[in-house]
Protein backbone atom coordinates (compact mmCIF):
# COMPACT_ATOMS: atom_id res chain seq x y z
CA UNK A 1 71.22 -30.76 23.60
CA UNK A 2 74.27 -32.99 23.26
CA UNK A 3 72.31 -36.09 24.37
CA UNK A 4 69.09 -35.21 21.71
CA UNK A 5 71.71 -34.76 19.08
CA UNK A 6 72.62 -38.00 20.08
CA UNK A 7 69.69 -39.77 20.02
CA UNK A 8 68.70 -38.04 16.83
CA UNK A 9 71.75 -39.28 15.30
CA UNK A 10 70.90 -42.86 16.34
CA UNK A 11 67.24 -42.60 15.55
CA UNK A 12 69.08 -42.14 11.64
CA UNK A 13 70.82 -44.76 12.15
CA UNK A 14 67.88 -46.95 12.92
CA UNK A 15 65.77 -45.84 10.03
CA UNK A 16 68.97 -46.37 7.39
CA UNK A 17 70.05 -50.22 8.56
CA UNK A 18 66.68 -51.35 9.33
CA UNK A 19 66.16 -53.16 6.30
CA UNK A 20 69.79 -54.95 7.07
CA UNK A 21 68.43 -55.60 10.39
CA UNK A 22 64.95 -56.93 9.81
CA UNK A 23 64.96 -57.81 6.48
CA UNK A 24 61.42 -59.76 6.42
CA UNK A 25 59.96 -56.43 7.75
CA UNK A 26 57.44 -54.63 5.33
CA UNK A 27 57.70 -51.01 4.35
CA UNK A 28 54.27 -50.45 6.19
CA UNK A 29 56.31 -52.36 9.69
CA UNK A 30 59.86 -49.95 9.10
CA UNK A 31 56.93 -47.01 9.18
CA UNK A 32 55.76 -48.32 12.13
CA UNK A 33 59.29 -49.08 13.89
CA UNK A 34 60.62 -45.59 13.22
CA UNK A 35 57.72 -43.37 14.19
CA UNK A 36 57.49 -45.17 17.77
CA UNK A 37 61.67 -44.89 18.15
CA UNK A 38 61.17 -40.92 16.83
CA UNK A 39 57.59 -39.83 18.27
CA UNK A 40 59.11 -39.89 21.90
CA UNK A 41 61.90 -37.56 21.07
CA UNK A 42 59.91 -34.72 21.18
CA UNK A 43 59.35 -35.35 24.86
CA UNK A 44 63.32 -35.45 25.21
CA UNK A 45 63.53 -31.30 23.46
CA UNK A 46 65.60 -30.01 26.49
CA UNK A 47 63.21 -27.61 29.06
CA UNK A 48 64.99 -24.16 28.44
CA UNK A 49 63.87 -24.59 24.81
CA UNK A 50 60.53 -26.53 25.89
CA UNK A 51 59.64 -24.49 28.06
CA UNK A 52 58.90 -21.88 25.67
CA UNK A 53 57.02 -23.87 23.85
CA UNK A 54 54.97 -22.65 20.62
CA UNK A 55 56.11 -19.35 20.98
CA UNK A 56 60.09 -20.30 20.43
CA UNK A 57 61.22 -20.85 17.29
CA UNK A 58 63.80 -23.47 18.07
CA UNK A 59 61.40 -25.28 19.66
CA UNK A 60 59.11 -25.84 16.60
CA UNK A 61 62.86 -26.25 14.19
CA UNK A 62 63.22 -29.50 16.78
CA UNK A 63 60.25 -31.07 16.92
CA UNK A 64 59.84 -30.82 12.78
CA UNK A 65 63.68 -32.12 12.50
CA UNK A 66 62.63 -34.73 14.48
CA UNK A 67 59.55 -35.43 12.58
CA UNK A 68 61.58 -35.22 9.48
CA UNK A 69 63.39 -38.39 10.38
CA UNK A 70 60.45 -40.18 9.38
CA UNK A 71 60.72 -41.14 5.44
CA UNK A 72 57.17 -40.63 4.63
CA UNK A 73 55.23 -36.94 4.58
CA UNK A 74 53.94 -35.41 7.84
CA UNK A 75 51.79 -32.15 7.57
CA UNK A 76 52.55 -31.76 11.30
CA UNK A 77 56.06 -31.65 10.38
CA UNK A 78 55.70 -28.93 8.12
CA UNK A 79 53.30 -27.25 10.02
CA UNK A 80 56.39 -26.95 12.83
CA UNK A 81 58.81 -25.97 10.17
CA UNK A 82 56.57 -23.36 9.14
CA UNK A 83 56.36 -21.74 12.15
CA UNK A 84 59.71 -22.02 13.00
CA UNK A 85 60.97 -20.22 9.68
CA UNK A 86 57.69 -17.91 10.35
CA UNK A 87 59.12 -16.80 14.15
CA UNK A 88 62.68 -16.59 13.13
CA UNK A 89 63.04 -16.18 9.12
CA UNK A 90 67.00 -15.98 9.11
CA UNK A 91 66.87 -19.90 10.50
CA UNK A 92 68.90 -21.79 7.60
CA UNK A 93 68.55 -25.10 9.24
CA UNK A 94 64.56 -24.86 9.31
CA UNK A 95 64.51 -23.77 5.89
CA UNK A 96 66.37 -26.78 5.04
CA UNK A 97 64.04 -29.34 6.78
CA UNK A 98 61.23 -26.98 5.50
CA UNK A 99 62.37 -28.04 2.06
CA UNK A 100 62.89 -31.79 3.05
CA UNK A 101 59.79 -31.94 4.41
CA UNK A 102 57.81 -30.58 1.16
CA UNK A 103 59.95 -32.85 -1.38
CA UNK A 104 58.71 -36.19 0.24
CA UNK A 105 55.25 -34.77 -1.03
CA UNK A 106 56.84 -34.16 -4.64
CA UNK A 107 56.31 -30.21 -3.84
CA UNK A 108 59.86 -29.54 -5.68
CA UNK A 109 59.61 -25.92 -6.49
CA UNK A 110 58.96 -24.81 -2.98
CA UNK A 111 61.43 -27.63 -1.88
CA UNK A 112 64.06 -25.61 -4.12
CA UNK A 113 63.03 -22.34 -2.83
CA UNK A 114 62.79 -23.50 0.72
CA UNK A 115 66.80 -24.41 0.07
CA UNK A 116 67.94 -21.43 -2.16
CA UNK A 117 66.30 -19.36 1.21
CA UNK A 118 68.38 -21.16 3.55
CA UNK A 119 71.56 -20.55 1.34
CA UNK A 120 70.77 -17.11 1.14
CA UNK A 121 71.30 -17.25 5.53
CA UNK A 122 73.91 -20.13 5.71
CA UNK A 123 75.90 -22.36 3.20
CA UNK A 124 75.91 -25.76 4.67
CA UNK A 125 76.64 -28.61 3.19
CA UNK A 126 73.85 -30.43 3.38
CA UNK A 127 71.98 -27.82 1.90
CA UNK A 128 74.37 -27.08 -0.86
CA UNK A 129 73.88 -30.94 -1.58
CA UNK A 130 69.91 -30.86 -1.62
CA UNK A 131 70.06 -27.86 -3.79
CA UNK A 132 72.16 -29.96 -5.96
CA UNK A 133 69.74 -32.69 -6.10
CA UNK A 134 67.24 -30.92 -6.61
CA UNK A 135 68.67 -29.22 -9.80
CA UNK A 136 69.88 -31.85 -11.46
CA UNK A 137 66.01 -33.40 -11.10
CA UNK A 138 64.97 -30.17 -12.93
CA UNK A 139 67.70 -31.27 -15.49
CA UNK A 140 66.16 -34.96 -16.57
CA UNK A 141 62.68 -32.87 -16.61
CA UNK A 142 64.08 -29.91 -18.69
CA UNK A 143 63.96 -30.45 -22.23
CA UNK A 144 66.50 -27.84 -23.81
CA UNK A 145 69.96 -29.27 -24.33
CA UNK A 146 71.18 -26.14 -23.24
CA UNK A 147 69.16 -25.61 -19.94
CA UNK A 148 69.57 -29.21 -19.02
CA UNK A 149 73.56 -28.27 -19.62
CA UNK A 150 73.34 -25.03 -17.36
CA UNK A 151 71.80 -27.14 -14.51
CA UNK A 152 74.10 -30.30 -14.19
CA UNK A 153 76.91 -27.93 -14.48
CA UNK A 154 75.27 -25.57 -11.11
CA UNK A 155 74.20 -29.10 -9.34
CA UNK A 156 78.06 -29.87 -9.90
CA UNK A 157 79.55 -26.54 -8.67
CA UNK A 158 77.06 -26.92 -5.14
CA UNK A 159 78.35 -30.21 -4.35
CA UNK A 160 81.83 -29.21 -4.87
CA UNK A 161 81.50 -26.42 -2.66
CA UNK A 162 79.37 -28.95 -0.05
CA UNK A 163 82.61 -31.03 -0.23
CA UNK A 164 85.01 -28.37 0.35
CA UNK A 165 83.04 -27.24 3.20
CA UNK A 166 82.35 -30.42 5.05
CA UNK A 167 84.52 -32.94 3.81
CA UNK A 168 83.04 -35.46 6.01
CA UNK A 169 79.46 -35.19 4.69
CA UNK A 170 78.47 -38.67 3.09
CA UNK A 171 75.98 -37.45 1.29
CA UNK A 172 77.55 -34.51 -0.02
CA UNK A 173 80.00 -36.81 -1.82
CA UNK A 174 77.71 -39.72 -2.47
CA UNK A 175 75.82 -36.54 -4.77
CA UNK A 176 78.96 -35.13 -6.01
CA UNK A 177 79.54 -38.67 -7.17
CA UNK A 178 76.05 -38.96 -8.90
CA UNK A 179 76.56 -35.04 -10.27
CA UNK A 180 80.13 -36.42 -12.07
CA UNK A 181 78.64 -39.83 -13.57
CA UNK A 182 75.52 -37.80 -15.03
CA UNK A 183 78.27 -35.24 -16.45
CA UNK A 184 80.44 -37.87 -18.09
CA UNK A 185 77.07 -39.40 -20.13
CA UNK A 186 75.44 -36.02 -20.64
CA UNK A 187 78.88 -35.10 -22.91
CA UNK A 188 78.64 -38.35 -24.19
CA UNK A 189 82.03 -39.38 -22.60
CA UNK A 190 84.31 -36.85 -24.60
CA UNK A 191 86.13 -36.21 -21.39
CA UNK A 192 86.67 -39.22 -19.25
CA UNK A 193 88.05 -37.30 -16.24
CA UNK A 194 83.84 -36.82 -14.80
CA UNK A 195 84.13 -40.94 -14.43
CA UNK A 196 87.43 -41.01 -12.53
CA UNK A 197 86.07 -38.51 -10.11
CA UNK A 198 82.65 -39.50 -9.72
CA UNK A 199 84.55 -43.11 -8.68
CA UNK A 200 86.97 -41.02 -6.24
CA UNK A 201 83.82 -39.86 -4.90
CA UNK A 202 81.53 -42.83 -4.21
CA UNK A 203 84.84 -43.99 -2.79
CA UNK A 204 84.91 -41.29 0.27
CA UNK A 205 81.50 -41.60 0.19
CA UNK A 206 81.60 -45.34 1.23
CA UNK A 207 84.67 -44.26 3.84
CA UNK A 208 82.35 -42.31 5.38
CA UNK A 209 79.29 -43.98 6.03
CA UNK A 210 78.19 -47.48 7.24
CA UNK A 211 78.40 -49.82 5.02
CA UNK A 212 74.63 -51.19 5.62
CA UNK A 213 72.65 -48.42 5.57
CA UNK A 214 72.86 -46.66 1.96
CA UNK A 215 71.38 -49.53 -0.28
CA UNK A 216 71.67 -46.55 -3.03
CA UNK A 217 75.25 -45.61 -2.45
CA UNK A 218 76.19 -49.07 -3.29
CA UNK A 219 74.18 -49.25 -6.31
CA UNK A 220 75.72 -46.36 -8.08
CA UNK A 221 78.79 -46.98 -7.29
CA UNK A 222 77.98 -50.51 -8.99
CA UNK A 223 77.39 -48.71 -11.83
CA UNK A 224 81.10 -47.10 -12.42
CA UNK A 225 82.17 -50.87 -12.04
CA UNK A 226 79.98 -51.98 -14.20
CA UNK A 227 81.08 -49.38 -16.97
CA UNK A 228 84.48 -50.04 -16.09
CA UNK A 229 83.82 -53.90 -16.12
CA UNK A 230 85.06 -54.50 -13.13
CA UNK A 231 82.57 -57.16 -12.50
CA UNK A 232 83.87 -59.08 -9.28
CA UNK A 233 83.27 -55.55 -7.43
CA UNK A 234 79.99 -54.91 -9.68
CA UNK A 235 78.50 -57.81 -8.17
CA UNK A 236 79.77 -57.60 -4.50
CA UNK A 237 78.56 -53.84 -4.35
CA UNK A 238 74.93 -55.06 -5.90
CA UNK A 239 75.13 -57.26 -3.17
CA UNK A 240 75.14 -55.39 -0.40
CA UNK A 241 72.37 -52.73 -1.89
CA UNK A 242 70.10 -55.67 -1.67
CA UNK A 243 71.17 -56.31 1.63
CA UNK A 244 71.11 -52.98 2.95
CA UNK A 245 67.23 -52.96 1.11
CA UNK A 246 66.28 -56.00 0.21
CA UNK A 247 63.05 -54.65 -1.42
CA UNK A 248 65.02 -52.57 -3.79
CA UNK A 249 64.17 -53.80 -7.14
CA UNK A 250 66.61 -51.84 -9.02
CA UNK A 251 69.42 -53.09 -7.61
CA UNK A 252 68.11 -56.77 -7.48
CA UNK A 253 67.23 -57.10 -11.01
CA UNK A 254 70.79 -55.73 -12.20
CA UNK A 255 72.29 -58.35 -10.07
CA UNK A 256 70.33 -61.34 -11.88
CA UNK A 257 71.18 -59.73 -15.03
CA UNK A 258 74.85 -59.37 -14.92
CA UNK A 259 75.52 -62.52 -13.26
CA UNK A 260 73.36 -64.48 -16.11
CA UNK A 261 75.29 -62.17 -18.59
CA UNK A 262 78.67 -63.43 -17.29
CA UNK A 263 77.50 -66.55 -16.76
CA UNK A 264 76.71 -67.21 -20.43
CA UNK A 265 79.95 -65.15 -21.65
CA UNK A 266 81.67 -68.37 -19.06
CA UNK A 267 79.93 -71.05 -21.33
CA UNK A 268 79.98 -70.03 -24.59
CA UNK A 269 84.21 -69.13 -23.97
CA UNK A 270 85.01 -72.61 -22.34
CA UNK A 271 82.67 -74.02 -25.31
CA UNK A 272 83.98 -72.47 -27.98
CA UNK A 273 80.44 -71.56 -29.26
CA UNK A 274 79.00 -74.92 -28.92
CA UNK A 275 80.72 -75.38 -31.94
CA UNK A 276 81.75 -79.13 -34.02
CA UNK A 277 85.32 -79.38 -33.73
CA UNK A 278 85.56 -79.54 -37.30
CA UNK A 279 83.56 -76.38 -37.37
CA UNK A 280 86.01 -74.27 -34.96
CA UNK A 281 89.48 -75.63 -37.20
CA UNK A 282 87.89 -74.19 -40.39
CA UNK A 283 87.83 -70.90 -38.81
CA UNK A 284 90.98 -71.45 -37.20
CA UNK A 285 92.84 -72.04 -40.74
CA UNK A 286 90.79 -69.26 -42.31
CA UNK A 287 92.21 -66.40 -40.08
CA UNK A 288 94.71 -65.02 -42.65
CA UNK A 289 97.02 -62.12 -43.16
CA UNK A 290 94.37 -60.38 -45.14
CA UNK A 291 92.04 -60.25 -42.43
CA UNK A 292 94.34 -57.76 -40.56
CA UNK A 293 93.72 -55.36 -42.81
CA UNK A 294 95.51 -52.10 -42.84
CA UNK A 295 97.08 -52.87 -39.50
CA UNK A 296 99.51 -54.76 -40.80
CA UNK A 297 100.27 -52.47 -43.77
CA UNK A 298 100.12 -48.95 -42.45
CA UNK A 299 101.85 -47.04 -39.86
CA UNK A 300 99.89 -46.06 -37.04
CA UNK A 301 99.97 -43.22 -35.07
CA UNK A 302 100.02 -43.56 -31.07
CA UNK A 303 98.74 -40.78 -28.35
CA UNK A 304 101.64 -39.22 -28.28
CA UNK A 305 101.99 -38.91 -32.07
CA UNK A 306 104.81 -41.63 -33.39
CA UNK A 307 104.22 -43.78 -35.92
CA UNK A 308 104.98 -47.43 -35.79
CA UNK A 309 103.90 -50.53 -37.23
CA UNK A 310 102.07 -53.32 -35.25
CA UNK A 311 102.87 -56.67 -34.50
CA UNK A 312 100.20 -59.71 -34.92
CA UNK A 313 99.87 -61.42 -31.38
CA UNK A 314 97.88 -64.63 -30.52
CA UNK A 315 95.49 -64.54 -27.97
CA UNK A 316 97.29 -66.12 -25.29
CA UNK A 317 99.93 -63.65 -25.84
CA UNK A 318 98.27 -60.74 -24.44
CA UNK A 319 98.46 -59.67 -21.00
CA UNK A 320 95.86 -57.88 -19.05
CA UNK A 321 95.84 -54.27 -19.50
CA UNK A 322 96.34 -52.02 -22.85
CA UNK A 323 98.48 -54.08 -25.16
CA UNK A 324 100.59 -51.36 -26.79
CA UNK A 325 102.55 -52.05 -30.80
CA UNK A 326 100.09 -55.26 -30.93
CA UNK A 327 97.44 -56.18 -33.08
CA UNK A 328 94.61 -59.47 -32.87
CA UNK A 329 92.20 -61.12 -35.24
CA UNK A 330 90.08 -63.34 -34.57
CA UNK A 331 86.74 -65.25 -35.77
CA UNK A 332 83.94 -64.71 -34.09
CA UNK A 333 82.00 -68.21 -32.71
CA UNK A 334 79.59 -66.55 -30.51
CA UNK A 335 77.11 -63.39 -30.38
CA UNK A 336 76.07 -63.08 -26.36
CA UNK A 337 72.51 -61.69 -25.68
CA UNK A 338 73.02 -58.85 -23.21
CA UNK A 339 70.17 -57.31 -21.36
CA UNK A 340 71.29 -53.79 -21.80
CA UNK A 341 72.00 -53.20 -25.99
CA UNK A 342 75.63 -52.28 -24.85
CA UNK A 343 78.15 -53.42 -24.45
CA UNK A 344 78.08 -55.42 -27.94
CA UNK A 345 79.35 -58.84 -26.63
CA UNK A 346 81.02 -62.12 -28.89
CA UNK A 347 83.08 -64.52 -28.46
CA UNK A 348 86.34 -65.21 -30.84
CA UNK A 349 88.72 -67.60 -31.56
CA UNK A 350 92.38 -67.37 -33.16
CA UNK A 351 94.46 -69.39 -34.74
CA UNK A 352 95.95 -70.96 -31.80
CA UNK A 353 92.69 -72.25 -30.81
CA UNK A 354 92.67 -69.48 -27.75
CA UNK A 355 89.09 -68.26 -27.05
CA UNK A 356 88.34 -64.80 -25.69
CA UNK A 357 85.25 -62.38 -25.28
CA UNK A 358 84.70 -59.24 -26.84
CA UNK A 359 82.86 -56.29 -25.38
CA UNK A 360 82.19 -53.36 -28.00
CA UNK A 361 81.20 -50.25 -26.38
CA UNK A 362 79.46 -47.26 -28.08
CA UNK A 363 78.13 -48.81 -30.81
CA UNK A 364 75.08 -47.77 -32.59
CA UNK A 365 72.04 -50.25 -33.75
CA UNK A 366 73.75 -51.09 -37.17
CA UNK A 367 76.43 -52.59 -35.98
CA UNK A 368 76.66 -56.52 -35.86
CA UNK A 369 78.63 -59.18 -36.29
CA UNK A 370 78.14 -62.74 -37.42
CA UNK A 371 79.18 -66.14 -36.77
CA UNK A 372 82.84 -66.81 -38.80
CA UNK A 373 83.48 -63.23 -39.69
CA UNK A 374 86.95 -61.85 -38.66
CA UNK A 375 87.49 -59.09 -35.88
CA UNK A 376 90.36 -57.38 -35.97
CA UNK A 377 91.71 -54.67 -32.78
CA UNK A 378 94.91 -52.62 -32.35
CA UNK A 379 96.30 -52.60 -29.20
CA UNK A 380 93.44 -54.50 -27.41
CA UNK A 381 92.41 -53.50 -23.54
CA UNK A 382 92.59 -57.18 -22.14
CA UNK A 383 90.46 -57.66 -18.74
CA UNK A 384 90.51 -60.62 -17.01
CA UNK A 385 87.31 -61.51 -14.96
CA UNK A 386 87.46 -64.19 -11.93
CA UNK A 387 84.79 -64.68 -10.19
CA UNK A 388 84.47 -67.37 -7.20
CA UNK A 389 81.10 -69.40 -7.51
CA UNK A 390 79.64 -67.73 -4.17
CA UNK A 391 79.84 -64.72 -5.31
CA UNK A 392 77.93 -65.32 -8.67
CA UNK A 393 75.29 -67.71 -7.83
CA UNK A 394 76.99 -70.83 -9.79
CA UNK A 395 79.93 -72.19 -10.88
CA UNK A 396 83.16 -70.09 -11.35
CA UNK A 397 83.98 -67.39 -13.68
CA UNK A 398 86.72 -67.01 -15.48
CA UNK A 399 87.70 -65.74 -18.69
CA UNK A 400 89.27 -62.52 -20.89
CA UNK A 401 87.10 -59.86 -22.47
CA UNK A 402 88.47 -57.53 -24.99
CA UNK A 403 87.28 -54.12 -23.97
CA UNK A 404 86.89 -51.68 -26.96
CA UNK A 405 85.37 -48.38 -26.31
CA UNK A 406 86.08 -46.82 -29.98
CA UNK A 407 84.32 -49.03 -32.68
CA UNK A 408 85.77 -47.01 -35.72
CA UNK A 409 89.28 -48.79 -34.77
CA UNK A 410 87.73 -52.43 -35.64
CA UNK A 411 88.54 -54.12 -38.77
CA UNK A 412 85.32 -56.62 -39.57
CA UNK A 413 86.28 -58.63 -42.60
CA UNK A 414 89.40 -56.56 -42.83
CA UNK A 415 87.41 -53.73 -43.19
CA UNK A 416 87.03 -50.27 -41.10
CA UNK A 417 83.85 -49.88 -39.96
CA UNK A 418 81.08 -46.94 -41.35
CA UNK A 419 81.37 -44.09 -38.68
CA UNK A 420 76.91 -44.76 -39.19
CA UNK A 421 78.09 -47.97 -36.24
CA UNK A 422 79.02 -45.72 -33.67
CA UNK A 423 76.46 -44.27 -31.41
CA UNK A 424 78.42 -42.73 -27.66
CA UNK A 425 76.59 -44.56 -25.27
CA UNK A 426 74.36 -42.43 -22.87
CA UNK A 427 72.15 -43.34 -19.64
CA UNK A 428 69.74 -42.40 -17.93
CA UNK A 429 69.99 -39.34 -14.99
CA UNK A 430 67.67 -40.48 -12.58
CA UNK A 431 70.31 -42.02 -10.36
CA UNK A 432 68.78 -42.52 -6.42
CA UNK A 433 70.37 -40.03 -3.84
């Protein structure tokens, strides 16, 4: 059994990197490649099992686990399974495959009950994690707030408990990962703890599995970079998702559109908004004390409860991180199309002629901004984004975004803005396991 395990294992392995390894290959050609590497496994089902042929219940478990291997639907697959869970009921691992097997042909109910079953015998893992899956599917099709609620939270507990039980299960945490970044946009990021550990696990996930074979992996870990505009490693982990697949679209497309996005932040900073020099000092002499509104009359109260009254920095002043007792204004020289509607992206300029980028984050439809008004932020979150030209498809990046997740702390025009401009952003569920 030890050297079927084996091949089995490598058989996955085959099936996962192909892409990587052929990547000219159509989906119709991988189909091809892995039924011929997993048909002949069946021959290799060790005799004392063999030998009892139909009539053994292991026997039929093997041959539909191997069929399972396959990515596309086989009824002869599930007719092994069937008979497998049908000779010996109390078999977790052929419910498990059972309910693999009947997903691929969008059966989910029985899919769920084929994996509640096999829970009911053993709690593995991997079943824990399907289960998991499969919930948090029923959540993006569940309309209730409420139910949708009770189901992310149960899809979170399994993969917890998948974790806990196999903490070297890829998949376990690459779903755990997925359960914690749906959680931390389903509460409309009240709590930001779901992000830090749907990171931490996307992280072991990565650890544990080969780099070139989970095009998906990559791509939602991409998106906790993204969201955390950490761009260099955005780009590098959309990178090798297109590798690992080079016929996934999703992943593909998001590339293009973040490296145009950055691309035209580049310009329009070392521009200065394609603006007439005479143009850029007007709004240069026209950033006044005035525009800093209450900021630079009013205490303000920090996280830990002290008041204390800010300080006007320039631009150039800042360093990267969360600039604490320190306040900016600028005028704005630049709006930057985005192809997502957040985060709400400008360019400003301050007195001392220093240009930066501006990236508002939960902010609803009605809020805008126009060339020459003021911006004003408290204690701005400073991020500085390099990025060498080969890994961006051009010429280098490099400039400083303002990252400001709370709109209500702006000034525009000196003014606070109406709470009717902030919207929490949310996304959508359907991440790819």
């Amino acid at each position: 059994m030890d050297v079927l395990e084996d091949k089995i294992k490598e058989a996955k392995r085959f099936r996962d990197s192909y892409y990587y390894n052929f990547p000219q290959s159509t989906p119709e050609e991988k189909s091809q490649a892995v039924r011929a590497v997993v048909l002949p496994l069946i021959q290799d089902i060790p005799l004392d099992i063999n030998g009892q042929c139909s009539a053994s219940a292991n026997y039929n478990y093997l041959c539909g686990r191997i069929l399972n291997i396959c990515e596309e639907y086989d009824a002869n697959c599930e007719r092994y399974l069937l008979r497998a869970v049908k000779l010996e009921p109390s078999m977790a691992d052929a419910w498990h495959e059972l309910g693999e097997c009947v997903w691929k042909k969008k059966d989910f109910k029985t899919a769920t009950d084929c994996y509640k079953k096999s829970l009911s015998y053993t709690r593995s893992a991997k079943c824990l994690a399907s289960l998991a899956l499969a919930l948090r599917y029923c959540a993006i099709q569940e309309k209730n707030v409420e139910s949708q609620m009770k189901l992310h939270e149960e899809a979170l507990q399994l993969c917890t408990e998948a974790v806990e039980r196999n903490p070297n299960d890829e998949n376990a945490w690459q779903i755990l990962g997925n359960s914690y970044l749906a959680q931390f946009f389903f509460k409309q990021q009240r709590d930001r703890e779901p992000m830090g550990k749907a990171r931490e696990a996307y992280e072991r996930a990565l650890q544990l599995t080969d780099k070139h074979c989970n095009a998906c992996l990559h791509y939602n870990y991409s998106t906790v970079l993204k969201f955390n505009q950490e761009y260099r490693e955005c780009l590098n982990h959309l990178m090798f998702a297109t590798l690992c697949d080079p016929r996934f679209s999703p992943a593909k497309e998001e590339l293009e559109a973040i490296v145009s996005y950055l691309h035209r932040i580049n310009l329009q900073v070392q521009r200065k908004g394609k603006l007439s020099s005479k143009k850029v000092q007007q709004f240069q002499n026209a950033i006044c004390n005035n525009d800093y509104g209450i900021y630079l009359k009013q205490r303000v109260r920090d996280k830990n409860g002290q008041e204390k009254m800010l300080k006007a920095v320039s631009l150039q002043d800042l360093k990267e991180g969360v600039n604490d007792g320190v306040v900016i204004c600028t005028r704005i020289i630049a709006v930057i199309p985005n192809h997502e509607t957040v985060p709400y992206t400008f360019v400003g300029i301050d007195k001392e002629k220093t240009c930066c980028a501006f990236a508002v984050l939960n902010s609803s439809n009605l809020f805008g901004v126009v060339i020459g008004d003021s911006i004003t932020v408290p204690e701005p979150h400073v991020i500085d984004v390099t990025i060498p030209a080969e890994e961006c498809k051009g010429e280098n990046i490099n400039f400083r975004i303002v990252r400001v997740t709370n709109p209500l702390f702006l000034l525009k025009n000196s003014k606070l803005l109406d709470i009717k401009c902030v919207a929490m952003c949310s996304m959508s569920t359907n991440f790819i396991s």
